[in-house]
Protein backbone atom coordinates (compact mmCIF):
# COMPACT_ATOMS: atom_id res chain seq x y z
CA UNK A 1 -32.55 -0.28 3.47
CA UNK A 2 -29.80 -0.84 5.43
CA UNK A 3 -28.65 1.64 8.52
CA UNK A 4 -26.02 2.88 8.12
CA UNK A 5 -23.35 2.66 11.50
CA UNK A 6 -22.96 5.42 14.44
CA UNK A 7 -19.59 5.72 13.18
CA UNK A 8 -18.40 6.83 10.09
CA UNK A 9 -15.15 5.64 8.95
CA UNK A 10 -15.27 6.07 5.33
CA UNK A 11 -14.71 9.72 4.78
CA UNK A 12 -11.37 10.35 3.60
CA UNK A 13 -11.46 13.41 5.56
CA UNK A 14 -11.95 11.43 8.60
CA UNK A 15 -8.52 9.49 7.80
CA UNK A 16 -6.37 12.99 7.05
CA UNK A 17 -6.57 13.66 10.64
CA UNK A 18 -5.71 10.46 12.24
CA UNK A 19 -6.53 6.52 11.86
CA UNK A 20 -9.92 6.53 13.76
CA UNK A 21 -8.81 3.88 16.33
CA UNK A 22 -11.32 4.75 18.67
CA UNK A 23 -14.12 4.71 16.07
CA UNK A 24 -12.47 1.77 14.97
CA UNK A 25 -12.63 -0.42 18.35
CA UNK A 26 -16.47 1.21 19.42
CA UNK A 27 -17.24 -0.99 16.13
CA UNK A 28 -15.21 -4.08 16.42
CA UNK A 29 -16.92 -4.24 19.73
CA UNK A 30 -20.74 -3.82 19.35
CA UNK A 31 -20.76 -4.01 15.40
CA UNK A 32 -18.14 -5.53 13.31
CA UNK A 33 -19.82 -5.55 10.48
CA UNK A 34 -21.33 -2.55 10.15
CA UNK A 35 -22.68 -0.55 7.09
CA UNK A 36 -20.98 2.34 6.10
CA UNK A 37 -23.29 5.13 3.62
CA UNK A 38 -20.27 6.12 1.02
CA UNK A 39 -21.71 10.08 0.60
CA UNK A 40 -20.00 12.82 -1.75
CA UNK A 41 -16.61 13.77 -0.50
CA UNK A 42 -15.27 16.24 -3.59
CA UNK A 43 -15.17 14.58 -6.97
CA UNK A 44 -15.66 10.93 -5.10
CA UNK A 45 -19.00 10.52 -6.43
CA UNK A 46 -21.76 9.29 -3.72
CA UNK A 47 -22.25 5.51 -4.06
CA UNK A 48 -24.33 2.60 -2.80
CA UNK A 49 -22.40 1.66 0.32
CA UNK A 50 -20.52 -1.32 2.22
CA UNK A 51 -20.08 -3.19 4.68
CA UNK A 52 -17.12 -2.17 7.18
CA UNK A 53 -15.09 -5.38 8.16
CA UNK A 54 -13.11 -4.61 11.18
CA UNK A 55 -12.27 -7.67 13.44
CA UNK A 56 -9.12 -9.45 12.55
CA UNK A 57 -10.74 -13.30 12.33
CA UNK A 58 -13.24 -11.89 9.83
CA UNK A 59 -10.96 -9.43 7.90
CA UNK A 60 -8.81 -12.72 8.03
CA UNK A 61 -11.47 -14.67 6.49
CA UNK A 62 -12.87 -12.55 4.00
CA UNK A 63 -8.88 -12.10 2.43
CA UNK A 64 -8.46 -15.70 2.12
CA UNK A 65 -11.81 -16.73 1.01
CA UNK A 66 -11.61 -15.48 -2.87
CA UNK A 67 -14.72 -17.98 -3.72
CA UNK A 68 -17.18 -15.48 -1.48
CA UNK A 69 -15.33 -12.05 -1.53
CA UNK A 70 -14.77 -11.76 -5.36
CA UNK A 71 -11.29 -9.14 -6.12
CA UNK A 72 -12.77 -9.31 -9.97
CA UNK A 73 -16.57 -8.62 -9.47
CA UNK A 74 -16.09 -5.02 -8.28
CA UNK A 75 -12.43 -4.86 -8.54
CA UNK A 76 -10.20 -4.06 -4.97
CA UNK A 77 -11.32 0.34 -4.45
CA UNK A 78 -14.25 0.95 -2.07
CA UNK A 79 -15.01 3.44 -5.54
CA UNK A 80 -17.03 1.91 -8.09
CA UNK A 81 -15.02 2.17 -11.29
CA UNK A 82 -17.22 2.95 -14.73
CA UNK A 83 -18.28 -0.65 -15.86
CA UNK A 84 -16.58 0.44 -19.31
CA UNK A 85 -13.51 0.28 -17.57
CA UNK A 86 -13.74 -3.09 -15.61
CA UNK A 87 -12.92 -5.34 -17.71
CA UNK A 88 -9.72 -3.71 -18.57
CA UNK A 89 -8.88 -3.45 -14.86
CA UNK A 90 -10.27 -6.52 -14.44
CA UNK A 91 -6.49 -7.84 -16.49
CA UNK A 92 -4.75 -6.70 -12.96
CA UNK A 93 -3.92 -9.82 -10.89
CA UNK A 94 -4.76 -7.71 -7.93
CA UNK A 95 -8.19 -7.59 -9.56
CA UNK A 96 -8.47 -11.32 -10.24
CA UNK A 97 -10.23 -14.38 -8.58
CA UNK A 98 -8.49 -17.86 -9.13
CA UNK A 99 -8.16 -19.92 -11.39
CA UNK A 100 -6.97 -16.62 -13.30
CA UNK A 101 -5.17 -15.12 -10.55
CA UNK A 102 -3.47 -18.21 -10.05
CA UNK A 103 -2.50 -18.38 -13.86
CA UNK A 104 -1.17 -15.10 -13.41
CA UNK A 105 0.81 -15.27 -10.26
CA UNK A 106 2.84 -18.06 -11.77
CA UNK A 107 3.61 -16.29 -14.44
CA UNK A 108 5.57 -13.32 -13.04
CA UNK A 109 6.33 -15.17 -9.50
CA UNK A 110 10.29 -16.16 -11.41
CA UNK A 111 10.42 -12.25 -11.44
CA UNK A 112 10.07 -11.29 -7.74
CA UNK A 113 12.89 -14.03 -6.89
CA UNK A 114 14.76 -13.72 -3.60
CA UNK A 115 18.05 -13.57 -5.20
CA UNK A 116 17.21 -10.65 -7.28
CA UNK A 117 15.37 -8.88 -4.28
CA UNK A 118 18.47 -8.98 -2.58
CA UNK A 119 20.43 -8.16 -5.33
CA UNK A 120 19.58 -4.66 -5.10
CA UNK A 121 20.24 -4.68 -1.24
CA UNK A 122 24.12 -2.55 -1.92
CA UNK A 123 22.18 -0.10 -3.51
CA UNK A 124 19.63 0.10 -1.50
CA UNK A 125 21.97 0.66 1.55
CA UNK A 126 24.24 2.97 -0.78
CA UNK A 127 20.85 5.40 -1.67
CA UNK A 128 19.45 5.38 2.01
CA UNK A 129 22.88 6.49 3.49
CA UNK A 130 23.49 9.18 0.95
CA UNK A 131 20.05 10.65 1.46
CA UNK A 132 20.14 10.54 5.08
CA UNK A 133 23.82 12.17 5.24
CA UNK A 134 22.71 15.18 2.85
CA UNK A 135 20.37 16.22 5.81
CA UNK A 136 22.07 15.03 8.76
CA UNK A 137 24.16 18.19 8.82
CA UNK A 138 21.32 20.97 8.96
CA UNK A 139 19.71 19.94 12.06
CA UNK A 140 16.51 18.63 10.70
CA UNK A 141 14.67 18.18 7.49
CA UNK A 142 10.97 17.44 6.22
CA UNK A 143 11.47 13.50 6.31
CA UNK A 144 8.92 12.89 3.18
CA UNK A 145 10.14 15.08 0.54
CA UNK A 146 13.93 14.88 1.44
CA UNK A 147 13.79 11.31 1.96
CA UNK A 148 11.41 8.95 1.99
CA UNK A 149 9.50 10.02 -1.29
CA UNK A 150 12.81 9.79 -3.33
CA UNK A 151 14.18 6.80 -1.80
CA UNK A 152 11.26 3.60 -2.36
CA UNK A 153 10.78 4.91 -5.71
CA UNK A 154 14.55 5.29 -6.78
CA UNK A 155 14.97 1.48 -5.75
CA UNK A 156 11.27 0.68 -7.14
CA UNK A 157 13.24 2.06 -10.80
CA UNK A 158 16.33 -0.03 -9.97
CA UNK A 159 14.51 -2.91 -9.86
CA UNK A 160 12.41 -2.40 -12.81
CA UNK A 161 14.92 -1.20 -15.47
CA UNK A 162 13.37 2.30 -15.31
CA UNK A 163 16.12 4.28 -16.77
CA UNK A 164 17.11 7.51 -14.51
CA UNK A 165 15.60 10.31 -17.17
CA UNK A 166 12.35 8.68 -16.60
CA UNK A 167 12.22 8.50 -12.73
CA UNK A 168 10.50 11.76 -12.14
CA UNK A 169 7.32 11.04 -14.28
CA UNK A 170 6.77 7.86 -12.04
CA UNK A 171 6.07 9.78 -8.73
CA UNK A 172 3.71 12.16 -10.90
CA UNK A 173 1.63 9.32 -11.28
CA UNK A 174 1.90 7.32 -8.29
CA UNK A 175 0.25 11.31 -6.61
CA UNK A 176 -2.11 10.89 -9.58
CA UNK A 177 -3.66 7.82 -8.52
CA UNK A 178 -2.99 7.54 -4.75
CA UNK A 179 -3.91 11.24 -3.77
CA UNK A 180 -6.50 12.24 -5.92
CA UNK A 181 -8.65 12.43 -2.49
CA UNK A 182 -6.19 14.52 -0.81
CA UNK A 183 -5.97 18.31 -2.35
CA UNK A 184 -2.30 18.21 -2.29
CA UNK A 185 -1.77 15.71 -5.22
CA UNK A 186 -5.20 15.81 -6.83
CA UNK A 187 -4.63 16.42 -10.26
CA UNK A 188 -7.86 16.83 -12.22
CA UNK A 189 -8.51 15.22 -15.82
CA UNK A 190 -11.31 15.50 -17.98
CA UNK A 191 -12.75 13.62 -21.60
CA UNK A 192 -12.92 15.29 -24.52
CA UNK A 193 -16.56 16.01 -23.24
CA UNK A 194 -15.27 18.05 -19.73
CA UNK A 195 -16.23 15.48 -17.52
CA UNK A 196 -13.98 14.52 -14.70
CA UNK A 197 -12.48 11.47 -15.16
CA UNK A 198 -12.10 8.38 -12.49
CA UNK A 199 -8.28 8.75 -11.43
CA UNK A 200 -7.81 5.06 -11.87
CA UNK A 201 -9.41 4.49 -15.22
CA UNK A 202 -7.60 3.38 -18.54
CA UNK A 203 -8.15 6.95 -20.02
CA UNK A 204 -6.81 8.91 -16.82
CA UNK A 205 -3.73 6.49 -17.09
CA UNK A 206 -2.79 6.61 -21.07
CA UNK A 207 0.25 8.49 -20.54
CA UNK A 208 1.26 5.65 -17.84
CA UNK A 209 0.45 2.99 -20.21
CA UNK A 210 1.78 4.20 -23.54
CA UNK A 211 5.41 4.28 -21.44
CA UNK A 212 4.76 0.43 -20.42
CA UNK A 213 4.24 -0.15 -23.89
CA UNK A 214 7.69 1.46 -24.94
CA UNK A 215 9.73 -0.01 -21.70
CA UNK A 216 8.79 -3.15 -22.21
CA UNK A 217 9.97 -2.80 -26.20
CA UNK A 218 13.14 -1.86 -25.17
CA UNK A 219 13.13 -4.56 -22.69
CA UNK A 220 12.67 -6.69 -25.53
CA UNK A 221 15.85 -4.88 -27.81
CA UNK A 222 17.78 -4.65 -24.51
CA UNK A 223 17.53 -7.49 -21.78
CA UNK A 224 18.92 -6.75 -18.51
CA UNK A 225 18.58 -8.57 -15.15
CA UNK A 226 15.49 -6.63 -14.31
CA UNK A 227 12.17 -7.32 -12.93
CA UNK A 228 10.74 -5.45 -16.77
CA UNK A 229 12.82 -7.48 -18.88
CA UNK A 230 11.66 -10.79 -16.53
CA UNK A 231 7.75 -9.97 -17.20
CA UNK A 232 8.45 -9.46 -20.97
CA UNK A 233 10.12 -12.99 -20.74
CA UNK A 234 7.73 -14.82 -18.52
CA UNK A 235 6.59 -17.85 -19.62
CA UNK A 236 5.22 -20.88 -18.36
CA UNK A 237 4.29 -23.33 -20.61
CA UNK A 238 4.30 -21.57 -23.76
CA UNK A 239 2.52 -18.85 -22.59
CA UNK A 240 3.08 -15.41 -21.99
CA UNK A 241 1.69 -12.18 -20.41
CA UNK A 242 -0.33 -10.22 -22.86
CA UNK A 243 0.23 -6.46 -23.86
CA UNK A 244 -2.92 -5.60 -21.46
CA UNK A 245 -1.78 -7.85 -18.64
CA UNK A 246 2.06 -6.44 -18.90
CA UNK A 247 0.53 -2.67 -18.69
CA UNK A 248 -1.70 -3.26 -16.07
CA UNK A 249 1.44 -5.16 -13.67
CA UNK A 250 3.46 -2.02 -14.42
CA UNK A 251 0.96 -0.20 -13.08
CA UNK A 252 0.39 -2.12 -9.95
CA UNK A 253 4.33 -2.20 -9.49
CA UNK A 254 4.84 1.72 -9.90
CA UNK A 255 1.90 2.38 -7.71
CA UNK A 256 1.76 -0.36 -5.26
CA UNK A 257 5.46 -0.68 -4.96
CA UNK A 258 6.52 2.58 -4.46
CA UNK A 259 3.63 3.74 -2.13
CA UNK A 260 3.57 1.46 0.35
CA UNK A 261 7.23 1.45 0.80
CA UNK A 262 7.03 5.36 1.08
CA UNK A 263 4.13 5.06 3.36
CA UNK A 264 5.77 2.81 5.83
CA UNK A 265 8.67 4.97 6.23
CA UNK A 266 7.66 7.81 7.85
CA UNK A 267 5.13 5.53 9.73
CA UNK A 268 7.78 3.94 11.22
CA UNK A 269 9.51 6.93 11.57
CA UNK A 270 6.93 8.66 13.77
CA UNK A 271 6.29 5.62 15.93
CA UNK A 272 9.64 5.47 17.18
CA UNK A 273 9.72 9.79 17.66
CA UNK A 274 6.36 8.84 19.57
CA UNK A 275 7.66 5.88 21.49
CA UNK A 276 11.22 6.91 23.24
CA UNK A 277 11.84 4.14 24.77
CA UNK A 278 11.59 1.66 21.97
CA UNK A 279 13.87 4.01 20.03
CA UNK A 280 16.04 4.43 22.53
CA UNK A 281 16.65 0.70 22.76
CA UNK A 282 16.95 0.15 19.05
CA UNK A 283 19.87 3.38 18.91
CA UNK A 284 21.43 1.76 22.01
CA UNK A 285 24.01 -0.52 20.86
CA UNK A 286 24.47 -0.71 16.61
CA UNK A 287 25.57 -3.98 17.15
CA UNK A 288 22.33 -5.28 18.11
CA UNK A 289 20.16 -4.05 15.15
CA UNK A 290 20.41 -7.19 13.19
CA UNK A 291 18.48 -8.31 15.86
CA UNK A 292 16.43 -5.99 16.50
CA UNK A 293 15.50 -4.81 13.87
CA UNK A 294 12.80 -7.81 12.15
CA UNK A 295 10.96 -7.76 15.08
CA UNK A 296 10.95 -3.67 15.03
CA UNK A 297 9.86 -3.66 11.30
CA UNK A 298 7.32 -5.82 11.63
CA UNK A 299 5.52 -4.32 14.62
CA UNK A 300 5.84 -0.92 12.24
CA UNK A 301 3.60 -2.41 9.76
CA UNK A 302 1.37 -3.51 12.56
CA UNK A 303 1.12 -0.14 14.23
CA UNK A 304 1.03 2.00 10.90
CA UNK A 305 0.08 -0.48 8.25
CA UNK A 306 0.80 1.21 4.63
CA UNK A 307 -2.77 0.32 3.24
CA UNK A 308 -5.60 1.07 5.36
CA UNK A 309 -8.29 -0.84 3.72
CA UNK A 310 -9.25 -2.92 0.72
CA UNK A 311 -12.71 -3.79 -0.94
CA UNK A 312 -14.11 -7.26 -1.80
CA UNK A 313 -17.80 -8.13 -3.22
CA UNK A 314 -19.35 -10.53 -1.88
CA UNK A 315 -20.24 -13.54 -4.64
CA UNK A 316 -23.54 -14.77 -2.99
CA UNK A 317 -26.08 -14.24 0.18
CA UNK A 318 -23.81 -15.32 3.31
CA UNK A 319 -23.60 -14.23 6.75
CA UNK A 320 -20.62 -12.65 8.27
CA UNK A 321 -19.93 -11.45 11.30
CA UNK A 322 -23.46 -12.69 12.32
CA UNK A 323 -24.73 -10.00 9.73
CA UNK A 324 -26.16 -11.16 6.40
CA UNK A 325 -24.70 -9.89 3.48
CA UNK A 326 -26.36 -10.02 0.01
CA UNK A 327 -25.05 -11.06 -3.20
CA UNK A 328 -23.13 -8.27 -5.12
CA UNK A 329 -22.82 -5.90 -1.90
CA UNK A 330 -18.97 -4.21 -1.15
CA UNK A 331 -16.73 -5.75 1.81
CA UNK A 332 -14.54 -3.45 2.43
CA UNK A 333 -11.82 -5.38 5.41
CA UNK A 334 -10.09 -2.57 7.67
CA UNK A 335 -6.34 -3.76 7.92
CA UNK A 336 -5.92 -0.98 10.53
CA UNK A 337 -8.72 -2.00 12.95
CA UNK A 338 -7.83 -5.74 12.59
CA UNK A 339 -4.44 -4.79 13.81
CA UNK A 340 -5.43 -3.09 16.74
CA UNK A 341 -7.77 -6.19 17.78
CA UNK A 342 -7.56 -6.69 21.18
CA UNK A 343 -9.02 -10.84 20.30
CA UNK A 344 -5.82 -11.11 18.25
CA UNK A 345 -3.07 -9.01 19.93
CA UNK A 346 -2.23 -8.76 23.20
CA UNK A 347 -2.15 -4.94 24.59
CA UNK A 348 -2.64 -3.91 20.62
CA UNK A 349 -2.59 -0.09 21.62
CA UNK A 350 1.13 -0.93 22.91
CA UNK A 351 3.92 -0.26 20.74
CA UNK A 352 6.24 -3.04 21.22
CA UNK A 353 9.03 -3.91 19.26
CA UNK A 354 9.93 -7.32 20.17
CA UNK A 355 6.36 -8.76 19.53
CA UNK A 356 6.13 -12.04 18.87
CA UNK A 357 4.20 -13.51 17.37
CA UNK A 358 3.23 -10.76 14.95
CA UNK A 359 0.79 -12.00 12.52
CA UNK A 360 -0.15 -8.75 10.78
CA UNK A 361 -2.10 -8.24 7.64
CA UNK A 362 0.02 -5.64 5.73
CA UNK A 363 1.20 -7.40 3.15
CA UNK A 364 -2.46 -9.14 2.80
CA UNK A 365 -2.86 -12.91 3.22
CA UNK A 366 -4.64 -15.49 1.33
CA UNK A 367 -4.21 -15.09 -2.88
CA UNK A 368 -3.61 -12.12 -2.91
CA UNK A 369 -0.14 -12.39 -0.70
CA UNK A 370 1.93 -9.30 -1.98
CA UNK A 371 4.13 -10.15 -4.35
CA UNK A 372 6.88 -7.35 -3.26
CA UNK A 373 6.65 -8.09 0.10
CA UNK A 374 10.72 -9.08 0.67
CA UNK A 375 11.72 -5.96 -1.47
CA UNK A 376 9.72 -3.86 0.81
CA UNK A 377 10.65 -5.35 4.27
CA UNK A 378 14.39 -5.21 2.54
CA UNK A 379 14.05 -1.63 2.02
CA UNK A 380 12.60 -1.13 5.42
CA UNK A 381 15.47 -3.18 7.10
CA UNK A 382 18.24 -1.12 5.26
CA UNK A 383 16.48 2.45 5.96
CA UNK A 384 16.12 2.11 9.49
CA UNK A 385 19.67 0.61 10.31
CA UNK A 386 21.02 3.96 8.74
CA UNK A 387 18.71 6.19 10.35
CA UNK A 388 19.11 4.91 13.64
CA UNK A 389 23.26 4.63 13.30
CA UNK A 390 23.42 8.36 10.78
CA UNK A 391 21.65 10.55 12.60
CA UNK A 392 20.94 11.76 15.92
CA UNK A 393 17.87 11.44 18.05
CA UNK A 394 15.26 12.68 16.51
CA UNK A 395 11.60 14.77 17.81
CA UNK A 396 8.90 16.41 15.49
CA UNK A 397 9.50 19.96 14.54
CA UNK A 398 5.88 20.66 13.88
CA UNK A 399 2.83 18.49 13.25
CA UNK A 400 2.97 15.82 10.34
CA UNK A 401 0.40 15.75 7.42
CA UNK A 402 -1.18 12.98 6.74
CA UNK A 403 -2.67 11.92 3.12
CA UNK A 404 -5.82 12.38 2.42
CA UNK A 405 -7.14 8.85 1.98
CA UNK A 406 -9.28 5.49 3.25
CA UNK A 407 -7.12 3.20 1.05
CA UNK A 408 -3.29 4.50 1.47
CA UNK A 409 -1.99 5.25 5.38
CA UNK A 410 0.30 8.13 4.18
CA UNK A 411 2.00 10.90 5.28
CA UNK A 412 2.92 14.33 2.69
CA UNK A 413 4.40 15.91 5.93
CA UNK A 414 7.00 14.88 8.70
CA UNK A 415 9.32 17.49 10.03
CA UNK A 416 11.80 16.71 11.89
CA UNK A 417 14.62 18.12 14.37
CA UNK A 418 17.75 16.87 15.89
């Protein structure tokens, strides 16, 4: 049996009170890949373990090499889901190996085009301003739920043809799935037998599903110039996405899209309130943020990447990180160790705003390259120039609250004063 490492960084728990950094590094340096014992944390049922990735070369690696880190033997959740439910989620591209992936990708890629991205960019602008000016005159505000909750997914619904009735139910389920850890959004379902089900199985999600099912019908009535209507209409030669593969890319959309949009936010948001000077410099002159402000968004996702880790199995006996790894065993790669790697980054622990090059993993990197990866930089881009030009500085007003999670880097807390 396997030891498990000095340092535990799988506990959610763990994660709720800060990124371990300093765990984090103690393993990069003496053992970067190091096995983690994944014990009972609340209804996360114990399981048999993984190995902790946590150098950038080898999380790196590991991302881009889909023929020995399988997304589709275990799917991509250090949590083993019930093997009556993997091949559904298996339909997920996210939860795909190529060829299939591949098949998949081209199919929606006309979807996520760069002229529709920036389509929305008016309205994105439009939404951010009039949600930062309906706090800007009460001298502070609690940034996540007066903000940056309602804002990603408002524009996530834009861009899918979600109609406005509807909006509300879409949050509900993005706290379903992402916080079921933390015991602020857990919400607990059971089978017709009692038993607690797996937040992220078909049966927890029905409700999410059946509405796919009747969006994209309507889709199919009414057309619009939506990212929906585009995945009913995808086709590349002569075929088409199934009813299974359409559900399961609404799901990834809702929850993916939104979520990691609404986690970089107030990311970003504390690292400037915790870094004066780069603020400071960014609030300086307005007519400088065009400039400023790629380089500033980018080093946000580096110093609070959205998703903290993501699981792999490994598709044969192979040796990583000079440790050998069997056949079937979890990889779990640590996007926020490998972007504090002192091999990769100079002065990683320094928050600096005009670092080039930034070659950070938060939008993944091999295959699995995020899809909505413009729409959320876009997002990111327009949020920041009107919070640094509509309001004054800012400071904390109290200590944020971070999610409960090892997979999402989020925040159900950030109060602010100005």
């Amino acid at each position: 049996m396997t030891a498990p490492a000095a340092e535990d960084v799988f506990d959610p728990r763990i994660f709720a009170r800060a990124v371990p950094y300093d765990a984090l590094r103690r393993l990069r340096d003496t053992a970067p890949v190091s096995w983690q014992d994944e014990h009972e944390v609340g209804d996360w049922p114990a399981g048999p373990g993984f190995w902790a990735v946590t150098r950038y070369d080898d999380v790196r690696h590991v991302l881009r090499s889909p023929h020995d880190f399988s997304s589709s033997l275990g799917a991509t959740q250090i949590r083993d889901p019930d093997p009556d439910d993997l091949p559904f989620i298996r339909r997920m591209v996210l939860n795909m190996d190529p060829p299939e992936q591949v098949r998949l990708r081209t199919l929606v890629t006309g979807a996520f085009t760069r002229r529709r991205m920036e389509g929305f960019a008016d309205a994105v602008a439009a939404r951010a301003g009039r949600l930062l000016d309906a706090v800007a005159g009460a001298g502070g505000c609690e940034l996540t739920s007066q903000v940056t909750d309602d804002f990603p997914l408002q524009n996530l619904s834009d861009l899918l043809g979600v109609p406005e009735a509807d909006r509300a139910e879409l949050l509900r389920w993005t706290n379903r799935v992402i916080g079921y850890q933390d015991p602020e959004h857990a919400e607990a379902q059971t089978d017709e037998h009692g038993r607690p089900l797996n937040p992220r199985s078909p049966a927890a999600l029905a409700d999410m599903f059946g509405y796919a099912e009747s969006l994209a019908d309507r889709k199919r009535r009414e057309p619009a110039d939506d990212v929906m209507t585009a995945l009913v209409h995808a086709e590349v030669d002569g075929e088409s996405l199934t009813d299974a593969e359409l559900k399961m890319f609404f799901f990834l959309l809702v929850i993916a899209g939104n979520d990691t949009v609404r986690s970089a936010l107030p990311g970003g948001v504390l690292a400037l309130v915790q870094h004066p000077r780069a603020y400071a410099r960014l609030r300086a002159d307005p007519s400088r943020l065009p400039d400023l402000l790629p380089g500033a968004i980018e080093e946000m996702l580096r110093w609070s990447p959205p998703v903290l880790t993501f699981r792999r199995t490994a598709t044969r006996d192979l040796t990583l990180g000079g440790q050998a790894i069997a056949a079937g065993d979890k990889v779990v790669v640590y996007h926020c160790s490998a972007h504090r790697d002192e091999r990769r980054f100079t002065d990683p622990d320094v928050f600096d705003i005009g670092r080039a090059p930034n070659e950070h993993l938060a939008f993944g990197q091999g295959p699995h390259l995020c899809l909505g990866a413009h729409f959320a930089r876009l997002q990111m881009r327009v949020f920041f120039g009107e919070f640094l030009t509509r309001l004054p500085a800012v400071e904390l007003d109290g200590e944020p609250r971070r999610l409960t999670s090892n997979f999402i880097n989020g925040f159900t807390r950030l109060p602010l004063r100005w």
